[in-house]
N, C-alpha and C. Protein backbone atom coordinates (compact mmCIF):
# COMPACT_ATOMS: atom_id res chain seq x y z
N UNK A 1 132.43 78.55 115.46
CA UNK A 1 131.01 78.60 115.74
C UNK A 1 130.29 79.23 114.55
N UNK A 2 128.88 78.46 114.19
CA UNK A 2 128.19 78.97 113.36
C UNK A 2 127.76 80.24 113.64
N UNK A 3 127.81 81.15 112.13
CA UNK A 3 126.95 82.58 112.53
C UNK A 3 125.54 82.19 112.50
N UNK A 4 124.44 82.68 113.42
CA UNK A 4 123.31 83.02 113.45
C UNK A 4 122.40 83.78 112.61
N UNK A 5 121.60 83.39 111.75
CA UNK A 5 121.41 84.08 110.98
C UNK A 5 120.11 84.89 111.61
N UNK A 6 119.58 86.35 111.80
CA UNK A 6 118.49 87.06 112.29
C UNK A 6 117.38 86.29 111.93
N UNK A 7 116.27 86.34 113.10
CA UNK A 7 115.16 86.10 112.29
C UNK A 7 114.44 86.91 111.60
N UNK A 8 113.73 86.46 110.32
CA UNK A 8 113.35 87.05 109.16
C UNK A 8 111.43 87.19 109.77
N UNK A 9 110.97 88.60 109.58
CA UNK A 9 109.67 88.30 109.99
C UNK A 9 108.82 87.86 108.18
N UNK A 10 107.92 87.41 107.92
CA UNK A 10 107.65 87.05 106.79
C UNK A 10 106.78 87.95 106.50
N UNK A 11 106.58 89.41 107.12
CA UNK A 11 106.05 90.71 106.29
C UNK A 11 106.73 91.34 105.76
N UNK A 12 107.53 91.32 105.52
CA UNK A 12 108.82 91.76 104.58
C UNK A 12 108.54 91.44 103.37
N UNK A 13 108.52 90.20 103.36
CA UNK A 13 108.27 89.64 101.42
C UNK A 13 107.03 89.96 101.48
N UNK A 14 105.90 89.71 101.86
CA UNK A 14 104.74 89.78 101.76
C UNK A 14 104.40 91.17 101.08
N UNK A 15 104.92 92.29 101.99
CA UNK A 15 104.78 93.80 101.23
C UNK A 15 105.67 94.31 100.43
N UNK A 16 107.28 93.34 99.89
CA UNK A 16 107.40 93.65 98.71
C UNK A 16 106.59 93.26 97.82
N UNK A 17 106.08 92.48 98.08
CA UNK A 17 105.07 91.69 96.83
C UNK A 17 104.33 92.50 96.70
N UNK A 18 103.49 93.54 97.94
CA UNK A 18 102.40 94.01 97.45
C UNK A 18 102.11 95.49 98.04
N UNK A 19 103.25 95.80 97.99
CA UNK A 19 103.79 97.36 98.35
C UNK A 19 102.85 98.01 97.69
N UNK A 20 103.23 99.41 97.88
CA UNK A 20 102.83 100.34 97.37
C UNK A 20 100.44 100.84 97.80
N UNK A 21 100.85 101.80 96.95
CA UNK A 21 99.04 102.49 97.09
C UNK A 21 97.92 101.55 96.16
N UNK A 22 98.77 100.49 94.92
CA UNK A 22 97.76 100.04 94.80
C UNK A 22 97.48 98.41 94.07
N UNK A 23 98.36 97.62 94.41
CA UNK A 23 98.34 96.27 94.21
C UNK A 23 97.52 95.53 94.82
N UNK A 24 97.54 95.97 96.11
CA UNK A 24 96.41 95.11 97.40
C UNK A 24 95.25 95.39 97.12
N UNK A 25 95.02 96.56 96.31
CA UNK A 25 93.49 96.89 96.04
C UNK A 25 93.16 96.52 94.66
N UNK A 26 94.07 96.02 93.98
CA UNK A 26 93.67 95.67 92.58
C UNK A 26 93.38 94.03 92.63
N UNK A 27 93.94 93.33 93.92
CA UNK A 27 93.73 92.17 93.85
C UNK A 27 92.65 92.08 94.72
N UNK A 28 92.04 92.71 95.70
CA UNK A 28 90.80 92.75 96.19
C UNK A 28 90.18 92.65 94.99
N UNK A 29 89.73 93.71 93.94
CA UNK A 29 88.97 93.78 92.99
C UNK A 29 89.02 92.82 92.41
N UNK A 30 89.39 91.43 92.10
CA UNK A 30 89.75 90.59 90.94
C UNK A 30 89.29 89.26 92.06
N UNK A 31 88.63 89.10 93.53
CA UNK A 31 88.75 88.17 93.74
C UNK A 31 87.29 87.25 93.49
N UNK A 32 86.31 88.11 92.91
CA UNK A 32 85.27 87.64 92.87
C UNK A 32 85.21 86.85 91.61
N UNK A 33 85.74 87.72 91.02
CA UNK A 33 85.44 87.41 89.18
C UNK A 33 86.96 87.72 88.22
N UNK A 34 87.54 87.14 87.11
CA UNK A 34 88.46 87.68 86.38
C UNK A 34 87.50 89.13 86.14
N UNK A 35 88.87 90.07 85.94
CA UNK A 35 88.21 91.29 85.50
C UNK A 35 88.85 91.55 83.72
N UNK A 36 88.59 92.44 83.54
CA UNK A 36 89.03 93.20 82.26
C UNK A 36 89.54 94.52 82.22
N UNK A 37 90.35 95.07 81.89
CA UNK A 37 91.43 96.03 81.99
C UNK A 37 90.16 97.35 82.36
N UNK A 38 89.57 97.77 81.64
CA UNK A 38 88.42 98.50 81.31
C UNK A 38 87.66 98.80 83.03
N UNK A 39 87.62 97.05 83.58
CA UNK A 39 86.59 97.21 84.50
C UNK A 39 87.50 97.44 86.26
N UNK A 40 88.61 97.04 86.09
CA UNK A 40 89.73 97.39 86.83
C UNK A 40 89.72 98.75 86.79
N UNK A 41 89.96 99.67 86.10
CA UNK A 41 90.02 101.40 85.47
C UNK A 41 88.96 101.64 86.84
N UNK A 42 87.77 101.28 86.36
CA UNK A 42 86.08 101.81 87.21
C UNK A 42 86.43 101.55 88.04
N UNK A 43 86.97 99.73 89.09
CA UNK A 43 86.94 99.58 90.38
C UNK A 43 87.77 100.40 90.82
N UNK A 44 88.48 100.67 90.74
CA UNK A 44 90.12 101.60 91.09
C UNK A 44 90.17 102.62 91.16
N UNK A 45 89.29 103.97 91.14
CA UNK A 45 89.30 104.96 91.52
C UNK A 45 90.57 105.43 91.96
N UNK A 46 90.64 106.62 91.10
CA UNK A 46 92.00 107.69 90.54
C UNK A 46 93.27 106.71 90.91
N UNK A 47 93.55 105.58 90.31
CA UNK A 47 94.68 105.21 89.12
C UNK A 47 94.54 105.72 87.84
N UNK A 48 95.72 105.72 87.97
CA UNK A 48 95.89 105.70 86.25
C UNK A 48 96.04 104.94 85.32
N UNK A 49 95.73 105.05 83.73
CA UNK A 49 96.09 103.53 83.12
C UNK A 49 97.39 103.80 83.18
N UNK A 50 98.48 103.85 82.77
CA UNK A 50 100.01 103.61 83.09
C UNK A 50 100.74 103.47 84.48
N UNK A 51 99.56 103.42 85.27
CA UNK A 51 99.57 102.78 86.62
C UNK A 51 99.49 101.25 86.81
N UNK A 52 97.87 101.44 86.27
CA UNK A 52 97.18 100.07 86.43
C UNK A 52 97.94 98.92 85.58
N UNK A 53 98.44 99.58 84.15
CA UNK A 53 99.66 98.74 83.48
C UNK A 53 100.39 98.33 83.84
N UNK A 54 101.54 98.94 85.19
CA UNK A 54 102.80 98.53 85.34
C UNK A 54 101.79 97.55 86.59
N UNK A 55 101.26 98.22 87.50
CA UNK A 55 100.53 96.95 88.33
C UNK A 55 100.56 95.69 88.10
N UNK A 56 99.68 95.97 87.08
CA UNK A 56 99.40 94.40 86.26
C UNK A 56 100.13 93.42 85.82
N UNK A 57 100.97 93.92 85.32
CA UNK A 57 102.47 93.76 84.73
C UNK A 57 103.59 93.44 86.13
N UNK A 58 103.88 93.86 87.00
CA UNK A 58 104.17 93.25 87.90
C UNK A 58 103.27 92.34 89.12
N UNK A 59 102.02 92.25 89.12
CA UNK A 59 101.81 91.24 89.80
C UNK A 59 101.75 90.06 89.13
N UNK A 60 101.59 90.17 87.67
CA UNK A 60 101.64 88.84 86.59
C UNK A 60 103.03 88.15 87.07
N UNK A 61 104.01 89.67 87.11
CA UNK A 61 105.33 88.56 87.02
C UNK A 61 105.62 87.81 88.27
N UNK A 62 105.18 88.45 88.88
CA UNK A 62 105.16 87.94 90.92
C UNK A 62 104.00 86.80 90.85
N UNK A 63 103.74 86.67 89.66
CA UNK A 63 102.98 84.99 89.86
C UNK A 63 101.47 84.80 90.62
N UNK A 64 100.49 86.86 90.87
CA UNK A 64 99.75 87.16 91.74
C UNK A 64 98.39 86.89 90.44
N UNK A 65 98.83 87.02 89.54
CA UNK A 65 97.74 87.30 88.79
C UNK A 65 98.25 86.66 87.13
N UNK A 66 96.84 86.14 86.70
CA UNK A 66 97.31 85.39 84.87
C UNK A 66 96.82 86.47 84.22
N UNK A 67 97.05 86.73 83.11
CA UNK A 67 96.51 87.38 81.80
C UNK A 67 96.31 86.61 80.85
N UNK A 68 95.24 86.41 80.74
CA UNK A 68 94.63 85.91 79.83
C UNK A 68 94.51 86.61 78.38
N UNK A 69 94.50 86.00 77.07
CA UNK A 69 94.62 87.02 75.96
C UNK A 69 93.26 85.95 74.98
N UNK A 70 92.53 86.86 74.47
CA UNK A 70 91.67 86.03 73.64
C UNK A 70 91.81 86.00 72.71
N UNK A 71 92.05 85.26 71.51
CA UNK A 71 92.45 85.68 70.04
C UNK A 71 91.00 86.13 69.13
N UNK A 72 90.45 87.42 69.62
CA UNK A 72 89.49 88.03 69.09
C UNK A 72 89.58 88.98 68.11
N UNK A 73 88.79 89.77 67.56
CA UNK A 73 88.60 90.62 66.95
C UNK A 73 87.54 91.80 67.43
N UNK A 74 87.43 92.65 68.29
CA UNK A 74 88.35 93.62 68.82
C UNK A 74 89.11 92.21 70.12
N UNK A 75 90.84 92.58 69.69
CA UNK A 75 91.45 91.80 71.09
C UNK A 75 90.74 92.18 72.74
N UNK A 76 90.68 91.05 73.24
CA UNK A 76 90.06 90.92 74.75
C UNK A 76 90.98 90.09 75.44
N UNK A 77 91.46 90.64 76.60
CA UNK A 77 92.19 90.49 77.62
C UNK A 77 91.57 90.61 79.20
N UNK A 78 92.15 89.01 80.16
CA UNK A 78 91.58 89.49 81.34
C UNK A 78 92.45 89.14 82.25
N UNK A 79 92.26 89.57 83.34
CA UNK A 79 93.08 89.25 84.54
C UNK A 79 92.57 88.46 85.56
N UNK A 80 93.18 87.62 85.84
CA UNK A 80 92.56 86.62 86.78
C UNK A 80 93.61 86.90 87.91
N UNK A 81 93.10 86.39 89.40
CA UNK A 81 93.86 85.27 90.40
C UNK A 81 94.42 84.29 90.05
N UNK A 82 95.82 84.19 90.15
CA UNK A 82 96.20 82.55 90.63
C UNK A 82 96.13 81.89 92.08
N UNK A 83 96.30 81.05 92.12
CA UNK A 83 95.94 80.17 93.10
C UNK A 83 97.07 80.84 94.47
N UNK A 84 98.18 81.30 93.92
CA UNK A 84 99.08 82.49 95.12
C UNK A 84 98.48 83.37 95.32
N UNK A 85 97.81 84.25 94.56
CA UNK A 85 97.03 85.27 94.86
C UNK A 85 95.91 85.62 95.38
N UNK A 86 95.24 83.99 94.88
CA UNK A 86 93.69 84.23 95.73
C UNK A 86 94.37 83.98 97.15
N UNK A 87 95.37 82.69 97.48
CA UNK A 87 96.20 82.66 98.88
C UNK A 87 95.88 84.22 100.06
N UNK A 88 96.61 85.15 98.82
CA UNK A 88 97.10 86.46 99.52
C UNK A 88 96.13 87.09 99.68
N UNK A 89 94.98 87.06 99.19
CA UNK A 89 93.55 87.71 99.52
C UNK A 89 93.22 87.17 100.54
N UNK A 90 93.21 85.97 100.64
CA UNK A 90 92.60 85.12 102.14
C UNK A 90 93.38 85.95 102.83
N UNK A 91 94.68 86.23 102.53
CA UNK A 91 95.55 86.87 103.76
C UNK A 91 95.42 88.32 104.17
N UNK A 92 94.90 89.09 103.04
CA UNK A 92 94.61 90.54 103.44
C UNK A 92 93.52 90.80 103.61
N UNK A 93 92.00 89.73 103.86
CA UNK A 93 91.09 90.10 104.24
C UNK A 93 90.98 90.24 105.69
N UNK A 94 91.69 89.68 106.95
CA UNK A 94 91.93 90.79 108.61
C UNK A 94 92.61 91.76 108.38
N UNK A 95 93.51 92.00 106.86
CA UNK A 95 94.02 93.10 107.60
C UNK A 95 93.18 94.87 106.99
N UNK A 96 92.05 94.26 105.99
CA UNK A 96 91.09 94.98 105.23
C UNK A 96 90.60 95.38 106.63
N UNK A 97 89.89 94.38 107.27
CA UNK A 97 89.32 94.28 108.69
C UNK A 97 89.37 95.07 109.90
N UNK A 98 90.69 95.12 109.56
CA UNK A 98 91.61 95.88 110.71
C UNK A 98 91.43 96.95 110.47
N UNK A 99 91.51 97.51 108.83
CA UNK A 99 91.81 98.91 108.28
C UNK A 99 90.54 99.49 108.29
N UNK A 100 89.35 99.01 108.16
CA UNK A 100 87.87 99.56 108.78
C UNK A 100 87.60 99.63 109.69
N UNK A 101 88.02 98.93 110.71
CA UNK A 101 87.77 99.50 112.35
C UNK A 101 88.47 100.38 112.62
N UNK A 102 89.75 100.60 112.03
CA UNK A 102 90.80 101.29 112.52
C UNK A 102 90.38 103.21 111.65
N UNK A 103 89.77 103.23 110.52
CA UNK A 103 89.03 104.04 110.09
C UNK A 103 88.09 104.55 110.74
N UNK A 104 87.09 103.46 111.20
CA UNK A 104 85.76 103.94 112.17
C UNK A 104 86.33 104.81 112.98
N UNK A 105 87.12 104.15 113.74
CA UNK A 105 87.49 104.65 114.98
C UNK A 105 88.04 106.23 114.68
N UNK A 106 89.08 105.84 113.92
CA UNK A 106 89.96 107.33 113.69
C UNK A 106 88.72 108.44 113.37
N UNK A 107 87.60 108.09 112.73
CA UNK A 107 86.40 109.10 112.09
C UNK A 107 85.66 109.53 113.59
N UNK A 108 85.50 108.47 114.38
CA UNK A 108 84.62 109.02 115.49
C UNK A 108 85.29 109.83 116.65
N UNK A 109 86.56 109.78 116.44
CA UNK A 109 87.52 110.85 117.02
C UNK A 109 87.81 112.07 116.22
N UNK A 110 86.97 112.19 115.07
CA UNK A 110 87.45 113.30 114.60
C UNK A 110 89.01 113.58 113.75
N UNK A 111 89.85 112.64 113.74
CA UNK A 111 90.64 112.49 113.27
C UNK A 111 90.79 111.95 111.87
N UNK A 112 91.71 112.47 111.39
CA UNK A 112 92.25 111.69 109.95
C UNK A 112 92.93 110.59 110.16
N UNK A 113 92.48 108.80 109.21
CA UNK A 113 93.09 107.78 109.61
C UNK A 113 94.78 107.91 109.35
C-alpha cells in the first residue's frame, strides 16, 4: 500500500517567502510605483540599510521583486514588482485588512495588538 503523503497547507511556503518583520511591508511599499533604494529607507521606518539590502536581495532571488540598474552617472537603481509579487500583494491585502481591525479592536480594549 501506498504511503499517504500529509496534507501540505499552502501557508507554509507563502511565509517562507515572506517571513520575517519586513518583506511584506517592503512589498506593500513598491506596489504602487517601482521605488528606489533611498525611497524604500523613508517608507520603512526603523529598517536598516543592511536590512533593507539583504531584503531586497532575497526577494529578487525569490522572483518577488526586479532590480533594475540604469547605466547612469551618478548609478540609479530601482525595484520593481514582478508579476509573482504584485500576485502576493493581491494576496496580503485581507490579511493587511485583517491586521487593522484586529489592531482597532485590540486599541479599544486597551490592549497591546
Amino acid at each position: 500500500m501506498a504511503k499517504r503523503r500529509p496534507r501540505v497547507c499552502g501557508i507554509g511556503p507563502a511565509f517562507a517567502v515572506i517571513g520575517g518583520k519586513w518583506k511584506a511591508v517592503i512589498l506593500w511599499e513598491m506596489q504602487a510605483a517601482p521605488r528606489r533604494f533611498g525611497e524604500l529607507k523613508r517608507l520603512v521606518p526603523g529598517i536598516s540599510e543592511k536590512m533593507l539590502i539583504q531584503q531586497l536581495r532575497e526577494l529578487t532571488a525569490d522572483g518577488l521583486v526586479s532590480r533594475n540598474a540604469f547605466p547612469e552617472v551618478p548609478p540609479r537603481v530601482e525595484y520593481s514588482l514582478t508579476r509573482l509579487g504584485a500576485s502576493l500583494n493581491v494576496a496580503l491585502g485581507p490579511l493587511a485588512d485583517w491586521g487593522e481591525r484586529y489592531e482597532k479592536r485590540a486599541q479599544a480594549k486597551g490592549a497591546e495588538p
